[in-house]
N, C-alpha and C. Protein backbone atom coordinates (compact mmCIF):
# COMPACT_ATOMS: atom_id res chain seq x y z
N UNK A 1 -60.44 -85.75 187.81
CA UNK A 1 -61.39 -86.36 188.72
C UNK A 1 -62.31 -85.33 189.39
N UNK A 2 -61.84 -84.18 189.94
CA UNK A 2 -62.93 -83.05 190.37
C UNK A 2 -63.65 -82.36 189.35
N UNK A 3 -63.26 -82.73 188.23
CA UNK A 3 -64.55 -82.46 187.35
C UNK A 3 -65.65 -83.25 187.35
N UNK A 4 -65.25 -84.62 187.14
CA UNK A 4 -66.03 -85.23 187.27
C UNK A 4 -67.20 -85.52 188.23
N UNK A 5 -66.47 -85.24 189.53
CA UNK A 5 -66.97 -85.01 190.97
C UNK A 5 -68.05 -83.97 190.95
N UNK A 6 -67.61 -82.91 190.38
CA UNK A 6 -68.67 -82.00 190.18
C UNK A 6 -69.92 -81.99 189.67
N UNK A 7 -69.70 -82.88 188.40
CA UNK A 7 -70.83 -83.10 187.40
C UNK A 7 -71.50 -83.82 188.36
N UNK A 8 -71.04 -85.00 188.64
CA UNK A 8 -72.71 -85.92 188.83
C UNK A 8 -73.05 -85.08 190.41
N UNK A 9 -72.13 -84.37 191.41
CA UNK A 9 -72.84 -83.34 192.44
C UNK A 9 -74.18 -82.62 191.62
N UNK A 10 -73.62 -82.22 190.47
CA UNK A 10 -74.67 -80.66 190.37
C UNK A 10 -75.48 -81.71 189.62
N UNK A 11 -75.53 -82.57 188.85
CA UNK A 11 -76.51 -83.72 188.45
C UNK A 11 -77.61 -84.27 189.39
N UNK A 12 -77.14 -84.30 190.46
CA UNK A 12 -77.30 -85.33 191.85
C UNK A 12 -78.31 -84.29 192.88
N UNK A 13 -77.38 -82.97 193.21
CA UNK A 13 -77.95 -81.87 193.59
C UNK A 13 -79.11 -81.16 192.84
N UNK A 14 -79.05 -81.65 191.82
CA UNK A 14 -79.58 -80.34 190.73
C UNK A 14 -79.56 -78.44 190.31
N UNK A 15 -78.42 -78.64 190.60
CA UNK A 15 -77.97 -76.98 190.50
C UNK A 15 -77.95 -76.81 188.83
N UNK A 16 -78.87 -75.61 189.01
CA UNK A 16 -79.10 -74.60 188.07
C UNK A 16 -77.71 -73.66 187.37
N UNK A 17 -76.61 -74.13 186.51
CA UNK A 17 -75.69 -73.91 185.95
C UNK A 17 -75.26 -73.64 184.66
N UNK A 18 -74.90 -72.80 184.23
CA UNK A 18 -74.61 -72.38 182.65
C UNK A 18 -73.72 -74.19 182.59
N UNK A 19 -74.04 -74.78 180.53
CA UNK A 19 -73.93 -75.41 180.38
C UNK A 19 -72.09 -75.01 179.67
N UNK A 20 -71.71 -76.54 179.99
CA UNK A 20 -70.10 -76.39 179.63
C UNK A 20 -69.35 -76.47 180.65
N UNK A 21 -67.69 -76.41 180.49
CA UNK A 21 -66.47 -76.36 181.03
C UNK A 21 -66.48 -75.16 181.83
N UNK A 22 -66.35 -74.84 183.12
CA UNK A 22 -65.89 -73.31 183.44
C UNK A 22 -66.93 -73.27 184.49
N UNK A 23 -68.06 -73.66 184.51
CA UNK A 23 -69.14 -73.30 185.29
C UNK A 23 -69.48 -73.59 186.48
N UNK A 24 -69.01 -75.09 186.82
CA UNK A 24 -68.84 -75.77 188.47
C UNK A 24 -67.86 -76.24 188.92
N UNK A 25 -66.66 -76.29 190.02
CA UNK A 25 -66.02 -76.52 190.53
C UNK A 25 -65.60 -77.07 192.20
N UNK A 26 -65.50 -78.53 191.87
CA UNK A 26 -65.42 -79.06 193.04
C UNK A 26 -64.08 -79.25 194.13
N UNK A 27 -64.32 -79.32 195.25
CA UNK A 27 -63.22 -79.23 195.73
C UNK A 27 -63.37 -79.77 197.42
N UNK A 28 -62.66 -80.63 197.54
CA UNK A 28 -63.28 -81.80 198.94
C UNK A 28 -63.73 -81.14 199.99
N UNK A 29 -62.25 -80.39 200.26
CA UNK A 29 -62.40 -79.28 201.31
C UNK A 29 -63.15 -77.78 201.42
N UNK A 30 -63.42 -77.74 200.05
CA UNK A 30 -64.06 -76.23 199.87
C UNK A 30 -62.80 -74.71 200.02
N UNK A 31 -61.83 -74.90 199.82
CA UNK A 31 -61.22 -73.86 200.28
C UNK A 31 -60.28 -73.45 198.87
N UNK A 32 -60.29 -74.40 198.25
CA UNK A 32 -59.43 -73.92 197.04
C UNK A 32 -59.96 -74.09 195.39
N UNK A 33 -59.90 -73.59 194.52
CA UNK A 33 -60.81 -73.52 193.10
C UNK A 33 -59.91 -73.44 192.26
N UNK A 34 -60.08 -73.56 191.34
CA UNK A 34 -60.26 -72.91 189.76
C UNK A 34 -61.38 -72.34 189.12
N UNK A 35 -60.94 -71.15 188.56
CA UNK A 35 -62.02 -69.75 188.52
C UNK A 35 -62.95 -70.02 187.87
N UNK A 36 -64.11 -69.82 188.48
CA UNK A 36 -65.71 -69.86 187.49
C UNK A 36 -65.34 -68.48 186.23
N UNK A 37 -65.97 -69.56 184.65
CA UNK A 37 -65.45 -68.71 183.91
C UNK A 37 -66.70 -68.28 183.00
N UNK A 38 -67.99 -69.45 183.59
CA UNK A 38 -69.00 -69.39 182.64
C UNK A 38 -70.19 -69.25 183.73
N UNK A 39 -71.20 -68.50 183.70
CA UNK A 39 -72.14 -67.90 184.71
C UNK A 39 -73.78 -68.52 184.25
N UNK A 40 -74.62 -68.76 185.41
CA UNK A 40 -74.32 -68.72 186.48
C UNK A 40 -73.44 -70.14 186.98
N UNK A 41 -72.58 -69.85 187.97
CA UNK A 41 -72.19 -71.61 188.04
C UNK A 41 -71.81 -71.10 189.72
N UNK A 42 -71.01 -72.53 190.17
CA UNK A 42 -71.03 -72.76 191.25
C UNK A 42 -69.91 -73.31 191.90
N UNK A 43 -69.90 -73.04 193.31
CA UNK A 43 -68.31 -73.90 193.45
C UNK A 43 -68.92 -75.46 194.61
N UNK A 44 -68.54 -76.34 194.86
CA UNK A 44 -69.01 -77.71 195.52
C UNK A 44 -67.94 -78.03 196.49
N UNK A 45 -68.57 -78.79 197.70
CA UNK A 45 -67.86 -79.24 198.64
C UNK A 45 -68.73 -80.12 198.54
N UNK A 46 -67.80 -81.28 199.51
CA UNK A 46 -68.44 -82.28 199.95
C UNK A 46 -69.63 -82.94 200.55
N UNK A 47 -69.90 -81.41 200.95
CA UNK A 47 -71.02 -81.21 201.80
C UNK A 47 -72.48 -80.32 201.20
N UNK A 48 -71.95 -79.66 200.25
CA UNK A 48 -73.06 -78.80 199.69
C UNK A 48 -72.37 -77.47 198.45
N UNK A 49 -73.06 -76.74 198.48
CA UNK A 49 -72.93 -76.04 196.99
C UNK A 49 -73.03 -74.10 197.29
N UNK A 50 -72.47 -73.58 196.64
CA UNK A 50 -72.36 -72.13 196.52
C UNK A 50 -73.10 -71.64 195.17
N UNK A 51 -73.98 -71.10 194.48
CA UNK A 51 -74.08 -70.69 192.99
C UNK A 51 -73.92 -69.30 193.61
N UNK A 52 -73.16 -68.94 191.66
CA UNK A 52 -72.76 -67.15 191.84
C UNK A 52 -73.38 -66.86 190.53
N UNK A 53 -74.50 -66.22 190.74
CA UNK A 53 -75.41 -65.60 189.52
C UNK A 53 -74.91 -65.12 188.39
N UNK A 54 -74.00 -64.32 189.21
CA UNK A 54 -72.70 -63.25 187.43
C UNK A 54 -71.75 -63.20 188.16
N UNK A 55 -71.16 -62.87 187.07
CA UNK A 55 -69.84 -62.87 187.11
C UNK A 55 -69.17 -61.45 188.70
N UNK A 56 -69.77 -60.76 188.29
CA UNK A 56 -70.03 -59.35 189.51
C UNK A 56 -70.53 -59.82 190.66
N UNK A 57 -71.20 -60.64 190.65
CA UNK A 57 -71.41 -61.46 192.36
C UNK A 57 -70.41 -62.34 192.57
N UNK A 58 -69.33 -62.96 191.84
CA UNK A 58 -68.85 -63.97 191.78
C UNK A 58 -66.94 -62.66 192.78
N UNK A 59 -66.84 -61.90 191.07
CA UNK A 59 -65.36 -60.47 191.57
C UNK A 59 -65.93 -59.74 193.42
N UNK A 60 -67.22 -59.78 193.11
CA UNK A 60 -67.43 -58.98 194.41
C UNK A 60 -67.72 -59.87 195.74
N UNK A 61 -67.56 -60.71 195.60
CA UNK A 61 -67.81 -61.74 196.80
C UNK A 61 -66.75 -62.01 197.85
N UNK A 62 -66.47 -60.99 198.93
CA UNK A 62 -65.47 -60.74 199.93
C UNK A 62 -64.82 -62.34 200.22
N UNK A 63 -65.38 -63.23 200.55
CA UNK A 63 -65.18 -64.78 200.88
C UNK A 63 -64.36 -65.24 200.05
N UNK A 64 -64.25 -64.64 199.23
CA UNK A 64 -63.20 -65.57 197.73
C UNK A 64 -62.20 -64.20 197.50
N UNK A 65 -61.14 -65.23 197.86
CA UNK A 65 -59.85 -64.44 197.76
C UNK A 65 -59.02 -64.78 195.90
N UNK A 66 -59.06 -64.34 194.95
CA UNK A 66 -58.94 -64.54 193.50
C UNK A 66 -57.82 -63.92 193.29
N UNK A 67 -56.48 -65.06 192.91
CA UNK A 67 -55.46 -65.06 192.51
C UNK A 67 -55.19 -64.07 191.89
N UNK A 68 -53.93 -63.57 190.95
CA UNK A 68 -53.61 -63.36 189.97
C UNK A 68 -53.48 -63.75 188.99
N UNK A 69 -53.24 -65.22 189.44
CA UNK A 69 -53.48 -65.86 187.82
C UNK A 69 -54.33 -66.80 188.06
N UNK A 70 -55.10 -66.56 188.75
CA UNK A 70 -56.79 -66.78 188.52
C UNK A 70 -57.51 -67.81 189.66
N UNK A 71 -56.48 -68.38 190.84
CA UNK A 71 -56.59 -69.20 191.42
C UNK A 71 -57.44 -68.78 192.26
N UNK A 72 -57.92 -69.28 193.28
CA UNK A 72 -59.08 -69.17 193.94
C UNK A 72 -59.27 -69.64 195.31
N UNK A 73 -58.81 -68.98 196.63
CA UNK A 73 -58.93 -69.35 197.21
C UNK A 73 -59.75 -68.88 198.16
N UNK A 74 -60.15 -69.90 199.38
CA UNK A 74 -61.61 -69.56 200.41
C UNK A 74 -61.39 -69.63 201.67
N UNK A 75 -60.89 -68.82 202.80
CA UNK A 75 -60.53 -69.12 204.08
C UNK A 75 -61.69 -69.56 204.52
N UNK A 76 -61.59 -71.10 205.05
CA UNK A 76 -62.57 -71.74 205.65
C UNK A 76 -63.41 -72.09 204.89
N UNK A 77 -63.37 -72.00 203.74
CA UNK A 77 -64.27 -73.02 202.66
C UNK A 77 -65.51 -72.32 202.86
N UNK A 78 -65.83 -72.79 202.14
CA UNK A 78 -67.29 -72.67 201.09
C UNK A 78 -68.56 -72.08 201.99
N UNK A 79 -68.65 -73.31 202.87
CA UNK A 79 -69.66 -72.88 203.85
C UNK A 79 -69.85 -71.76 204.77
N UNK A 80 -68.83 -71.02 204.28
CA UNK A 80 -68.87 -69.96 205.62
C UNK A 80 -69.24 -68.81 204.72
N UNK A 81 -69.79 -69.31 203.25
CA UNK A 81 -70.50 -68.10 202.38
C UNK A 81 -72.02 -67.98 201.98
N UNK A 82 -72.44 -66.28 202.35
CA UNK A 82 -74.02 -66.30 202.54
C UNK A 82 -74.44 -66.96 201.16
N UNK A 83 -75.47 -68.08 201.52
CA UNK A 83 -76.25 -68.85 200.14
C UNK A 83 -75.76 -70.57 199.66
N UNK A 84 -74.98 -70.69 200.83
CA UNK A 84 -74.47 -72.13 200.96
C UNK A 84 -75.24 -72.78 201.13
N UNK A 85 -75.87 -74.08 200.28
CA UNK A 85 -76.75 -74.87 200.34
C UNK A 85 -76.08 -76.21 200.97
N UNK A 86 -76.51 -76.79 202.37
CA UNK A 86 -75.91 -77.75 202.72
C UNK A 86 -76.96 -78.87 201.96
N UNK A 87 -76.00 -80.10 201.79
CA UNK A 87 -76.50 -81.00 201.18
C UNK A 87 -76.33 -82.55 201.59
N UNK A 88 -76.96 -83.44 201.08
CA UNK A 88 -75.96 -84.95 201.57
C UNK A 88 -74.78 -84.88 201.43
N UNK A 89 -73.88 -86.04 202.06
CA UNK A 89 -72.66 -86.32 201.89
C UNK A 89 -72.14 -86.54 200.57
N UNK A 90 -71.04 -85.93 199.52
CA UNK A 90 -70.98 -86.48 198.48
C UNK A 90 -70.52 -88.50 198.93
């Protein structure tokens, strides 16, 4: 279902996203992911959108704390990262 969620967001939003699986990731609260694997892509909240150009903006981005095995997490979600586009309500 948060795939799906995602698609018609970045459909809806119109975010600029490498095409395929891997590239946007939604998540209600904004605070938890599964790893962008395909660039540029983006992560989604309820509220609005993050894009990470490469992959090197994505590893170097202090705000995102990245598992070991690949999980992804965001103290305080999404919005509290420079380039957060607030948006309508999903």
């Amino acid at each position: 279902m948060p795939s799906r969620i995602a698609a018609e967001l970045a459909a809806r939003w119109n975010i600029q996203v490498a095409d395929g699986p891997g590239a946007i990731h939604y998540s209600r609260d904004g605070n938890w992911y599964h790893p962008i694997t395909r660039f540029p892509g983006a992560l989604l909240d309820s509220m609005g959108y993050v894009v990470f150009a490469s992959e090197r903006a994505w590893r170097d981005c202090p705000y995102l704390r990245i598992g070991r095995k690949g999980d992804v997490g965001v103290p305080g979600g999404i919005r509290g990262i420079p380039g957060y586009r607030r948006m309508e309500s999903a």
